[in-house]
C-alpha atoms as a PDB file:
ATOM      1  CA  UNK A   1      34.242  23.946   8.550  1.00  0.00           C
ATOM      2  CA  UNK A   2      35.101  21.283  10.601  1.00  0.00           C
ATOM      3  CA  UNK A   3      32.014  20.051  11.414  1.00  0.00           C
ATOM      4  CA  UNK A   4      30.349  20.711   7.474  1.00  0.00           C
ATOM      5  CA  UNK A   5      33.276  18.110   7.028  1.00  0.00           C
ATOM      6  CA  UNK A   6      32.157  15.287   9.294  1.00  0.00           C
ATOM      7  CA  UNK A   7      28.149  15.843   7.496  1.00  0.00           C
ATOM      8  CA  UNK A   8      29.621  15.398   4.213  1.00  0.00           C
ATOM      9  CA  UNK A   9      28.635  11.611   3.858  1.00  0.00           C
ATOM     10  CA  UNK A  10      25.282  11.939   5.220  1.00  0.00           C
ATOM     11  CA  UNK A  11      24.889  15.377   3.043  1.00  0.00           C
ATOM     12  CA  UNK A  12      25.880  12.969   0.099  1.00  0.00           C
ATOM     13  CA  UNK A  13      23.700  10.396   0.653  1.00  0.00           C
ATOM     14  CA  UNK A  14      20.834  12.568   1.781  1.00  0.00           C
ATOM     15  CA  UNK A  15      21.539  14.617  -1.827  1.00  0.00           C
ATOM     16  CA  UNK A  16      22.364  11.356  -3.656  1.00  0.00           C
ATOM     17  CA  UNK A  17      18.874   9.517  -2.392  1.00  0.00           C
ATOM     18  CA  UNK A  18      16.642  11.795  -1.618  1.00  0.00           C
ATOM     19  CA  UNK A  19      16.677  15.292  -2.532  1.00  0.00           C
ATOM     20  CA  UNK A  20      17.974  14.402  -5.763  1.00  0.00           C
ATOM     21  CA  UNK A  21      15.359  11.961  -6.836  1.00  0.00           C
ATOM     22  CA  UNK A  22      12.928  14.602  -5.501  1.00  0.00           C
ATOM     23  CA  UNK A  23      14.050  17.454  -8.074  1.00  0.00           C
ATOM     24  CA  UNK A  24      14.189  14.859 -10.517  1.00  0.00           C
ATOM     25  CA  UNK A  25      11.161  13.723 -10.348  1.00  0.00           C
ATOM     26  CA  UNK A  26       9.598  17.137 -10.589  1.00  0.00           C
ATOM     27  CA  UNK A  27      11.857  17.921 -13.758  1.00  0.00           C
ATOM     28  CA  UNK A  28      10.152  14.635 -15.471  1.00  0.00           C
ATOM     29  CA  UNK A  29       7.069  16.300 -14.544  1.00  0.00           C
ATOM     30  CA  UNK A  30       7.439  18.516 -17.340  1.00  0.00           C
ATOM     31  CA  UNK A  31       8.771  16.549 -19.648  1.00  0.00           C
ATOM     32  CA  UNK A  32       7.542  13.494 -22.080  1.00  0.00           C
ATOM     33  CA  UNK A  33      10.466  10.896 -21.332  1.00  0.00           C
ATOM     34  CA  UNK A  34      12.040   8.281 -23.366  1.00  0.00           C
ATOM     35  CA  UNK A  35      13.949   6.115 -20.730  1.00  0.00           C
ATOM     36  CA  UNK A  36      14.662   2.976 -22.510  1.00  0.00           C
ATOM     37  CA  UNK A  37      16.753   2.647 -26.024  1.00  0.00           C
ATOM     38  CA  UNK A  38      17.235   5.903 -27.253  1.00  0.00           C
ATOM     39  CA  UNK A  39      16.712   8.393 -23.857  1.00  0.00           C
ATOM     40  CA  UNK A  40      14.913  11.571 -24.875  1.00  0.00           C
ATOM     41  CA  UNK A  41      13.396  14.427 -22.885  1.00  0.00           C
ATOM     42  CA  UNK A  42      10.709  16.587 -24.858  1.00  0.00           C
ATOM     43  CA  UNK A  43       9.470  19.638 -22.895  1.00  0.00           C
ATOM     44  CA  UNK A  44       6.145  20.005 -22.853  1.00  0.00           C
ATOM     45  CA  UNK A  45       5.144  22.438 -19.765  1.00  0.00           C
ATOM     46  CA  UNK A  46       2.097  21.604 -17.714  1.00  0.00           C
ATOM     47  CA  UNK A  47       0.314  19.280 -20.621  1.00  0.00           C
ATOM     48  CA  UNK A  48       1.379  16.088 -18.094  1.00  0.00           C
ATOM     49  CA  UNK A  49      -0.522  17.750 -15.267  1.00  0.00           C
ATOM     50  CA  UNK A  50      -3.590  19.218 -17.390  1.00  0.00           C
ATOM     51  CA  UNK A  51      -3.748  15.332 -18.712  1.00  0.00           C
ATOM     52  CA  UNK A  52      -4.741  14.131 -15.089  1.00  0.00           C
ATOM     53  CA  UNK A  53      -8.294  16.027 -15.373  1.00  0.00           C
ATOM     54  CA  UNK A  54      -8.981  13.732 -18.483  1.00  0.00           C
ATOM     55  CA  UNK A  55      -7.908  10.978 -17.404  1.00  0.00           C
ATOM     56  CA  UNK A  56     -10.273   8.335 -16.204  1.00  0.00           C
ATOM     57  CA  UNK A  57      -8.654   6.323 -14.665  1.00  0.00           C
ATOM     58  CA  UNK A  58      -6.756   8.817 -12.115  1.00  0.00           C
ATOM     59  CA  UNK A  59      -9.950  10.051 -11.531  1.00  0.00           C
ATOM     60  CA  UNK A  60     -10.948   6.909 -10.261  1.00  0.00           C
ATOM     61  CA  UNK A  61      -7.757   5.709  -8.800  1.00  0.00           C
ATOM     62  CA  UNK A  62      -8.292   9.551  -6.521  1.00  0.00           C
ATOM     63  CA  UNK A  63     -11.762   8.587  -5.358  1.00  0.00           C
ATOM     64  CA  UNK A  64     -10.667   5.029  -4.344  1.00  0.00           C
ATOM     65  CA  UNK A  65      -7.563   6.459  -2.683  1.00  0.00           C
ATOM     66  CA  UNK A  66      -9.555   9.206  -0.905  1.00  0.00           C
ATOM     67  CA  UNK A  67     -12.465   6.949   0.274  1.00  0.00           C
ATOM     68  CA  UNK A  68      -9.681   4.581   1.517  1.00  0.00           C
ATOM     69  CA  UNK A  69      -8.054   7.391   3.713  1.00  0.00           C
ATOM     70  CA  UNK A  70     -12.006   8.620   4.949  1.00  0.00           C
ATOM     71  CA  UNK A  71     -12.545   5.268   6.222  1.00  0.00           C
ATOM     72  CA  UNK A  72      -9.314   3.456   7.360  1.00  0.00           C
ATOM     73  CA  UNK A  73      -7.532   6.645   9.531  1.00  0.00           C
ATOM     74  CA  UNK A  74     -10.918   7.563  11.927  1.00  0.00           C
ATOM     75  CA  UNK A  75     -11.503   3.521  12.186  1.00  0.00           C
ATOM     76  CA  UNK A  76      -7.593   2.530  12.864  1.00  0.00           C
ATOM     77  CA  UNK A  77      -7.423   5.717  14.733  1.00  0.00           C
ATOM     78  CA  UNK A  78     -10.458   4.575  17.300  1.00  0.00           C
ATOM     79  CA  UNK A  79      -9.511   1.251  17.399  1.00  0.00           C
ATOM     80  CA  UNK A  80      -6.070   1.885  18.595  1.00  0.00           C
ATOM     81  CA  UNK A  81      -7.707   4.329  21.558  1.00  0.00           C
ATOM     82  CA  UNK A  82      -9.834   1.331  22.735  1.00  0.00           C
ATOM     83  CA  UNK A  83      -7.479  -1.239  22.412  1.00  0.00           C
ATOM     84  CA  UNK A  84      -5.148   0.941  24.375  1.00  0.00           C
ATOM     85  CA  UNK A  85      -7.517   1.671  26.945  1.00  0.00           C
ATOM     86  CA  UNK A  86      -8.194  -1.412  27.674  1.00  0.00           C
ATOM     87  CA  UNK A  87      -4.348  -2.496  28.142  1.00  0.00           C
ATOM     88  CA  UNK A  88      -4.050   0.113  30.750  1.00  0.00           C
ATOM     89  CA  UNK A  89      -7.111  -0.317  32.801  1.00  0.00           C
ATOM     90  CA  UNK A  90      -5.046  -3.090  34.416  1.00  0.00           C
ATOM     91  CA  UNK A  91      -6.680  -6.413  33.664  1.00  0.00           C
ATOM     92  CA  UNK A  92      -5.240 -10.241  33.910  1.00  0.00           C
ATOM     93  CA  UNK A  93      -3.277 -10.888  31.527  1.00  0.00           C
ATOM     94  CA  UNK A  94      -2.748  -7.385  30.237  1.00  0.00           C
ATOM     95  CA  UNK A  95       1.059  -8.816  28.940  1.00  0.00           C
ATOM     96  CA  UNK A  96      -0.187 -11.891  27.353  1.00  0.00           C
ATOM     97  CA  UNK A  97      -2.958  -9.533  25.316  1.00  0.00           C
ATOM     98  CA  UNK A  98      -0.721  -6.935  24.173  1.00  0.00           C
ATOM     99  CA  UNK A  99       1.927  -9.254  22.481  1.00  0.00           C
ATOM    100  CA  UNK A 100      -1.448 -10.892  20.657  1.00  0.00           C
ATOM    101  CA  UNK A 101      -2.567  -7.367  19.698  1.00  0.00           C
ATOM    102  CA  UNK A 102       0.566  -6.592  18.412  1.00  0.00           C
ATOM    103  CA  UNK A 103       1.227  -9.651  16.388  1.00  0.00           C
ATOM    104  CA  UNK A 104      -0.367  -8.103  13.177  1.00  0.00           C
ATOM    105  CA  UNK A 105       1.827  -5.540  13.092  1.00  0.00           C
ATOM    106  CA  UNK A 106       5.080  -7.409  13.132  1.00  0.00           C
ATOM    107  CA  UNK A 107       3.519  -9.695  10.126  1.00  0.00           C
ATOM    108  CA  UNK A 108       4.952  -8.945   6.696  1.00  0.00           C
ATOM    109  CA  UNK A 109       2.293  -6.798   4.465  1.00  0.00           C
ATOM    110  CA  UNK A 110       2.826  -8.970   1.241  1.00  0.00           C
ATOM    111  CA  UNK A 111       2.185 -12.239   4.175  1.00  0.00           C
ATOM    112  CA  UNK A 112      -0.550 -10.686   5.494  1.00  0.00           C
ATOM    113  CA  UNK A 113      -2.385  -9.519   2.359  1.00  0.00           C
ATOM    114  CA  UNK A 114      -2.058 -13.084   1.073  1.00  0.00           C
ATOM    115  CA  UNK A 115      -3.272 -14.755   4.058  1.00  0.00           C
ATOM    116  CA  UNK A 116      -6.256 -12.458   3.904  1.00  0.00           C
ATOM    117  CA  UNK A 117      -6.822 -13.675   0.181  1.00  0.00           C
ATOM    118  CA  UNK A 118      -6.902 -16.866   1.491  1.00  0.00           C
ATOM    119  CA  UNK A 119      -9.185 -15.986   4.401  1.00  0.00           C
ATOM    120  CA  UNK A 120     -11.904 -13.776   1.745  1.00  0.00           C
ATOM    121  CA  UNK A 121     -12.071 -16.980  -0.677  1.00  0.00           C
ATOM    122  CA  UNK A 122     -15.162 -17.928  -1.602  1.00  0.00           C
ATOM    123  CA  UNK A 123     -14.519 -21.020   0.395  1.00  0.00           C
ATOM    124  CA  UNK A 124     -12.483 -19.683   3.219  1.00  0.00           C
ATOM    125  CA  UNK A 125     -12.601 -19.124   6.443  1.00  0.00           C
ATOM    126  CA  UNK A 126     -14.452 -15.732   6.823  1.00  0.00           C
ATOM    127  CA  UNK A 127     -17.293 -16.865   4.706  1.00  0.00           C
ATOM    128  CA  UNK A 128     -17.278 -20.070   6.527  1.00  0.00           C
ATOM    129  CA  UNK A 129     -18.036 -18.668   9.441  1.00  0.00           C
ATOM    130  CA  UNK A 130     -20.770 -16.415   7.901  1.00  0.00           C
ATOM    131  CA  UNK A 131     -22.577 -19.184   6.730  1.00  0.00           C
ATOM    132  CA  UNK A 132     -22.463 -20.845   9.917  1.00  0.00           C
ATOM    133  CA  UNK A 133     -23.828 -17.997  11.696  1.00  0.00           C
ATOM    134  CA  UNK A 134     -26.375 -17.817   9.096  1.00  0.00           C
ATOM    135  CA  UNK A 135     -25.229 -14.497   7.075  1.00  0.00           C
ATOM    136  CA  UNK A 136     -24.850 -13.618   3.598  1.00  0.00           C
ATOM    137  CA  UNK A 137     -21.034 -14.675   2.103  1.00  0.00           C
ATOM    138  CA  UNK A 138     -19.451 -12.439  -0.243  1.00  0.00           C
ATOM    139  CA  UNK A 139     -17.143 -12.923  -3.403  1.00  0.00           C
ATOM    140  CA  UNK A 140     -14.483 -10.372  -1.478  1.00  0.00           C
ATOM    141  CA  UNK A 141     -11.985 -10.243  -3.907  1.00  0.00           C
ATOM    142  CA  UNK A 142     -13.801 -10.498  -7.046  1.00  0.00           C
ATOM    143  CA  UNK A 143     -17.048  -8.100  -6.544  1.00  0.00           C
ATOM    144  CA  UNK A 144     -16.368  -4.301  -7.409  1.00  0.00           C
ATOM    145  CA  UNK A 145     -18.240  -3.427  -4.462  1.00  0.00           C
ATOM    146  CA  UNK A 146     -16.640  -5.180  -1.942  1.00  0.00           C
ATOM    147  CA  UNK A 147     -13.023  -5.692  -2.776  1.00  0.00           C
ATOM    148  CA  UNK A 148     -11.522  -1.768  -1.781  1.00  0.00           C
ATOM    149  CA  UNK A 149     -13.761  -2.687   1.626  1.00  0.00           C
ATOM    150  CA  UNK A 150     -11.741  -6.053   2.058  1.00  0.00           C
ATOM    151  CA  UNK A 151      -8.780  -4.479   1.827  1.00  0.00           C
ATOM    152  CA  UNK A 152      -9.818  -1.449   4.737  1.00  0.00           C
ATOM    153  CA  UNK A 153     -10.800  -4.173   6.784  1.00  0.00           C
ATOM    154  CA  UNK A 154      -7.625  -6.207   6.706  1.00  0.00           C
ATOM    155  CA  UNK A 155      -5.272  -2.705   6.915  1.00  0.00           C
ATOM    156  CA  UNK A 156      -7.467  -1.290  10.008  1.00  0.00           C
ATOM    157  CA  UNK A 157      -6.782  -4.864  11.763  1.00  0.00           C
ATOM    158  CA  UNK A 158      -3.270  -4.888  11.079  1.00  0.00           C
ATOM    159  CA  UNK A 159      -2.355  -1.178  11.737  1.00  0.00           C
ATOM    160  CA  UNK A 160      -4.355  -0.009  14.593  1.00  0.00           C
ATOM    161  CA  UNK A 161      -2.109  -2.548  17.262  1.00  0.00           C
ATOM    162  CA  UNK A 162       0.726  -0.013  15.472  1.00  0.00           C
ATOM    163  CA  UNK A 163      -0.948   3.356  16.859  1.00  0.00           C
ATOM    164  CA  UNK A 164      -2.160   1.649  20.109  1.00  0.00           C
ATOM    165  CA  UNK A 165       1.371   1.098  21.405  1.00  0.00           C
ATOM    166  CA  UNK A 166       1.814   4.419  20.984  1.00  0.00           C
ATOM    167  CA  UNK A 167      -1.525   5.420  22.840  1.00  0.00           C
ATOM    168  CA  UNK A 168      -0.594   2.906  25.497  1.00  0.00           C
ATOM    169  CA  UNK A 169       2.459   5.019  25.976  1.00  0.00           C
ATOM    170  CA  UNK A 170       0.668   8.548  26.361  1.00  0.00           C
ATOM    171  CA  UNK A 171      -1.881   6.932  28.656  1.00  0.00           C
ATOM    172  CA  UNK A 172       0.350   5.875  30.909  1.00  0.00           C
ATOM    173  CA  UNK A 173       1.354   9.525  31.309  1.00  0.00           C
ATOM    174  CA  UNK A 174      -1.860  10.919  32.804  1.00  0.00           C
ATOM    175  CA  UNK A 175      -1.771  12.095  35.960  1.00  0.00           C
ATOM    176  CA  UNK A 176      -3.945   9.475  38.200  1.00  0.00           C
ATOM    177  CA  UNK A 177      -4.920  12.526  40.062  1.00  0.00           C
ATOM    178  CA  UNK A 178      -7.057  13.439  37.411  1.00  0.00           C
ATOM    179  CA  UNK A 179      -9.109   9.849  37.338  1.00  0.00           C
ATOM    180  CA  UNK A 180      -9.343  10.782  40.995  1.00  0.00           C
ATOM    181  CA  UNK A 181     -10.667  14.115  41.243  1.00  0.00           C
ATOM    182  CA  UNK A 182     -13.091  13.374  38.522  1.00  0.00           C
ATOM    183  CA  UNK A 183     -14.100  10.188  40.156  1.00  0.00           C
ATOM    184  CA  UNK A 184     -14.712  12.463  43.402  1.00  0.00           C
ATOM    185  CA  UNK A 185     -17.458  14.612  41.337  1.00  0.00           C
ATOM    186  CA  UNK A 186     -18.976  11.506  40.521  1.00  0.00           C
ATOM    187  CA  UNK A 187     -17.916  10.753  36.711  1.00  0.00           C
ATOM    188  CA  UNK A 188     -18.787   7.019  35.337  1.00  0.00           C
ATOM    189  CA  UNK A 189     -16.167   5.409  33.837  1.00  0.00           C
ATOM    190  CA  UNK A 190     -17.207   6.620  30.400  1.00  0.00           C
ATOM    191  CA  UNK A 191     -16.980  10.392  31.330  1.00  0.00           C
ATOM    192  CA  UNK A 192     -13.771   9.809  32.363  1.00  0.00           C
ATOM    193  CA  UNK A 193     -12.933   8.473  29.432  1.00  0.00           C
ATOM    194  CA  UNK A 194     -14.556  11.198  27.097  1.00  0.00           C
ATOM    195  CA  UNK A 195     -13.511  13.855  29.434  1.00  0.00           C
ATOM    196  CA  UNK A 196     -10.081  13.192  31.227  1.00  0.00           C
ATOM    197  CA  UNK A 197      -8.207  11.059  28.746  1.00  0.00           C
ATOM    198  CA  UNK A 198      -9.367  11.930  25.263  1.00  0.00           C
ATOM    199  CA  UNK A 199      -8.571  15.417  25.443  1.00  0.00           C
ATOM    200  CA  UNK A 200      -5.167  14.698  27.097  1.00  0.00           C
ATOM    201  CA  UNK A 201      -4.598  12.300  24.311  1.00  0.00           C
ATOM    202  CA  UNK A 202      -4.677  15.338  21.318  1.00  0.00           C
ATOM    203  CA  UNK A 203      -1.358  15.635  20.765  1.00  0.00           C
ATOM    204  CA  UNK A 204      -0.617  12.050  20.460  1.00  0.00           C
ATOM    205  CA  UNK A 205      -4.200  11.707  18.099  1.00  0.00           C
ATOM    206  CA  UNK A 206      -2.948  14.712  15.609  1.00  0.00           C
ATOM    207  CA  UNK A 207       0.177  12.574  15.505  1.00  0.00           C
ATOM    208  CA  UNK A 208      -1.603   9.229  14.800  1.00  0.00           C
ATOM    209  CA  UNK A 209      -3.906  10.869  11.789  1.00  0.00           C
ATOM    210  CA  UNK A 210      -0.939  12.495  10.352  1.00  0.00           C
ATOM    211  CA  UNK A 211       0.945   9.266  10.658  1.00  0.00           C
ATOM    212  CA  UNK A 212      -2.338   7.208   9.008  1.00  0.00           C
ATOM    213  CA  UNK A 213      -2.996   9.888   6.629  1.00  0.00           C
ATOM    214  CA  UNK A 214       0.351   9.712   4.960  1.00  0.00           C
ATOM    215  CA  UNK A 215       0.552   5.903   5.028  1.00  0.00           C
ATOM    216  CA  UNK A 216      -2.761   5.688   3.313  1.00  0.00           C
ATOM    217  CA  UNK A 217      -2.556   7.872   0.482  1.00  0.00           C
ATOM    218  CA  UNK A 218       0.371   5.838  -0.551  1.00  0.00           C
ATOM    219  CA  UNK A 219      -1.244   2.496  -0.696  1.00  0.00           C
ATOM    220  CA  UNK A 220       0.151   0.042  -3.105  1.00  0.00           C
ATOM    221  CA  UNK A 221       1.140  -3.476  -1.945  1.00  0.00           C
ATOM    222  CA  UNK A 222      -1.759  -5.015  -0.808  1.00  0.00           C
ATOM    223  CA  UNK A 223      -3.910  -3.587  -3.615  1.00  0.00           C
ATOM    224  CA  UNK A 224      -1.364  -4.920  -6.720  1.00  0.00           C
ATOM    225  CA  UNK A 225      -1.482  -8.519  -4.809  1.00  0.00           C
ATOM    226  CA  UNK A 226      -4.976  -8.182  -4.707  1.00  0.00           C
ATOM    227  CA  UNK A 227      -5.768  -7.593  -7.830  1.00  0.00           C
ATOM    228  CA  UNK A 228      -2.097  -8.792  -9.657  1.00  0.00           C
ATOM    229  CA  UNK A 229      -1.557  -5.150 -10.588  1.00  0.00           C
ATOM    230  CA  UNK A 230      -4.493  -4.590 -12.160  1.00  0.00           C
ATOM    231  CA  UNK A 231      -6.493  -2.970  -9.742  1.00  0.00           C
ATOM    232  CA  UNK A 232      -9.165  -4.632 -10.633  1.00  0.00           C
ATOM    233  CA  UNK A 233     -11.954  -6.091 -10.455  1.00  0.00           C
ATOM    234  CA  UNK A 234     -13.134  -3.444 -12.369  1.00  0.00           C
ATOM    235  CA  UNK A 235     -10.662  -0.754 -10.801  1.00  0.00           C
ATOM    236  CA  UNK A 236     -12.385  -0.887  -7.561  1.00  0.00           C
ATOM    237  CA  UNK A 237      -9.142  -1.207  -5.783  1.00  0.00           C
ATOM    238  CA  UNK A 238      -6.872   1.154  -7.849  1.00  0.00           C
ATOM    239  CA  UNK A 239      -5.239   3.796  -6.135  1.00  0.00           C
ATOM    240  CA  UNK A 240      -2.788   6.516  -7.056  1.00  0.00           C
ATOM    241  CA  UNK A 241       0.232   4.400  -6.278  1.00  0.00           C
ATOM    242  CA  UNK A 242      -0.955   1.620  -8.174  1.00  0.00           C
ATOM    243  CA  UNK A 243      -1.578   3.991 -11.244  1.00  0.00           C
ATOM    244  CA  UNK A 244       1.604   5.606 -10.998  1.00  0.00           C
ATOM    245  CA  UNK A 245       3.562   2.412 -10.880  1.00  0.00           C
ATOM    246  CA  UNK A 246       1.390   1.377 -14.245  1.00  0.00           C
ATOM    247  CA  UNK A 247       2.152   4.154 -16.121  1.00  0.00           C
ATOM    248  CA  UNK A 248       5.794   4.271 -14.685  1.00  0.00           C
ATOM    249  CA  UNK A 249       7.139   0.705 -15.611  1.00  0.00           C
ATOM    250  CA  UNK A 250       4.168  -0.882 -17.554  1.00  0.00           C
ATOM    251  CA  UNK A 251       3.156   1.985 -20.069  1.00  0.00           C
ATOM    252  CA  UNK A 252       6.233   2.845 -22.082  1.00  0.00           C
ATOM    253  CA  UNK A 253       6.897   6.516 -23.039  1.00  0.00           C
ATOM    254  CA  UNK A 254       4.451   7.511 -19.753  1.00  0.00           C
ATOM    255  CA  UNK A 255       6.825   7.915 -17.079  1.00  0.00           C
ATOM    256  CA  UNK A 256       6.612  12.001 -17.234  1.00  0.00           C
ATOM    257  CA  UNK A 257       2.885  11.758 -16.935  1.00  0.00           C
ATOM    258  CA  UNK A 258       3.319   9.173 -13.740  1.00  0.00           C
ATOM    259  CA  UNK A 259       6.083  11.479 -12.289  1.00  0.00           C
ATOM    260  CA  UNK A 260       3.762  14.116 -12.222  1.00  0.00           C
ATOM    261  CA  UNK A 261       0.944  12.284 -10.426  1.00  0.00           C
ATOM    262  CA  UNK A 262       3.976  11.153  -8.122  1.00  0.00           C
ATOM    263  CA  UNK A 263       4.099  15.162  -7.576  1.00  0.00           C
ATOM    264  CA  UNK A 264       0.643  15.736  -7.119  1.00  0.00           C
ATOM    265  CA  UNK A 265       0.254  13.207  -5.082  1.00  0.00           C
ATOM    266  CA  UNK A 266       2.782  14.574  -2.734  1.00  0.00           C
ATOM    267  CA  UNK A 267       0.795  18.477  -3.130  1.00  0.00           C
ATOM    268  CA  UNK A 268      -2.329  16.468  -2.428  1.00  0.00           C
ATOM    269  CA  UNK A 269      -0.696  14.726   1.484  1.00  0.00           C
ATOM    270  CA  UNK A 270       0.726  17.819   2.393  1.00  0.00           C
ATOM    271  CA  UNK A 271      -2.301  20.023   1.870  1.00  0.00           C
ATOM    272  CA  UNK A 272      -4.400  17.031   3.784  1.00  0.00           C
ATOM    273  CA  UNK A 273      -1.510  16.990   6.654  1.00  0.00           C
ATOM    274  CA  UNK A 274      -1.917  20.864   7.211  1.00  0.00           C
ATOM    275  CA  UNK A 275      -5.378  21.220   7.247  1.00  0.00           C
ATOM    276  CA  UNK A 276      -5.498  18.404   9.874  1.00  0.00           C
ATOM    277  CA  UNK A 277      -2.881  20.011  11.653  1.00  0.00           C
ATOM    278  CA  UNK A 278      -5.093  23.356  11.252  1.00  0.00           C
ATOM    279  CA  UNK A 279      -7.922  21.246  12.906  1.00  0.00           C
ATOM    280  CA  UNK A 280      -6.223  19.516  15.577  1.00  0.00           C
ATOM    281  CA  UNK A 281      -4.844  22.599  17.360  1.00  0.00           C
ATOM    282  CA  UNK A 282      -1.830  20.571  18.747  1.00  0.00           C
ATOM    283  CA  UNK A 283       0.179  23.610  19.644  1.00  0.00           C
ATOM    284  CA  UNK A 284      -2.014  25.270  22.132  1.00  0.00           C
ATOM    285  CA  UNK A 285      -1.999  21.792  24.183  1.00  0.00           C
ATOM    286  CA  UNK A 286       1.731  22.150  24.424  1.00  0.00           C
END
């Protein structure tokens, strides 16, 4: 009993913050809720979730979100391997390049997402130097088919230095043995590569796509600066955050309906978590 005793504050905070939310959450699920004047809780069983499948707009806000995860995890995901690999082949000024590699990460999203709004103007930098190089210039935050791309491009630049720490770190724990042996039978550089490290790196990849596969389901900031909530233009950059944060604070009398998006939401990482972990075959490495 003793030692239930010393848990009890971080059992009431855990209950307090997180599990109870959690459970309340999924009891507004099933309920149409009344939160401000008069508070009122109407049952109405699984009409909140049947609503999703005729809703528009969450159909929409799914494919954005989805096509968002296909793109940004396997391109953050690559670019942290490379970045990482080239840190540890032991170039000049391998200290210097990994604090500038890492300097997106340490920037504040809501910084970063405006300095990127600054940087897609139509008379910023990025088309600046398109013109000059003689290439078409896009309206990037403006044009339906561009803007959800603007935003992958600006998240895979500042999240990849993230995973590539953590690559750096598992590199530096194969055996150089293994470089040498496979050197011996006459490997190229790039067979090493494909051959020695990747596979030795499984463990730690399964880890970084689980890690980028959560984060990107739930994005929310930098597409509500973007587009000032709207997730607009056009709902090109609305995700399932985004709608459930509309229909939480903006749509009175909806916050059942958002809470059980929130839910699904949740059903919808998990499922995508295990069936990468399925894939990925992490425990037979170890």
């Amino acid at each position: 009993m003793q030692g239930y005793v010393f848990l009890l504050p971080a059992l009431f905070v855990l209950l307090l913050f997180l599990v109870g939310p959690i459970f309340y959450a999924i009891f507004l699920s099933f309920h149409k809720v009344q939160l401000l004047g008069t508070t009122s809780f109407e049952f109405v069983a699984l009409k909140n979730y049947m609503n999703i499948f005729d809703d528009l707009r969450a159909k929409i806000a799914v494919w954005n979100t989805a096509k968002y995860v296909l793109i940004v995890v396997p391109c953050q995901t690559f670019l942290a391997i490379i970045l990482a690999a080239t840190l540890n082949a032991g170039m000049k000024g391998e200290k210097f390049f990994r604090i500038i590699y890492f300097l997106p990460t340490l920037t504040s999203s809501a910084v970063l997402t405006l300095i990127f709004m600054w940087m897609y103007n139509q008379n910023g930098l990025i088309n600046k130097v398109l013109d000059f190089i003689h290439l078409p210039t896009y309206n990037w935050i403006n044009d339906p088919s561009i803007a959800l791309y603007a935003i992958m491009a600006m998240n895979i630049w500042s999240t990849a230095p993230f995973y590539m720490v953590i690559y750096l770190a598992a590199l530096q724990d194969i055996p150089e043995s293994l470089y040498e042996a496979a050197e011996l039978d006459g490997a190229s550089a790039i067979q090493k590569f494909l051959y020695v490290t990747v596979p030795h790196l499984r463990p730690v990849t399964s880890f970084v796509v689980i890690m980028g596969i959560v984060g990107t389901f739930q994005l929310f900031d930098q597409s509500y600066i973007f587009s000032g909530g709207s997730g607009g233009p056009n709902n090109s950059t609305l995700t399932v955050v985004l709608l459930i944060y509309q229909y939480a604070f903006k749509n009175m009398g909806t916050m059942g309906y958002a809470a059980a998006l929130a839910f699904s939401l949740a059903i919808i990482i998990l499922i995508a978590t295990l069936i990468q972990r399925k894939f990925s075959k992490e425990e037979s490495l170890y």
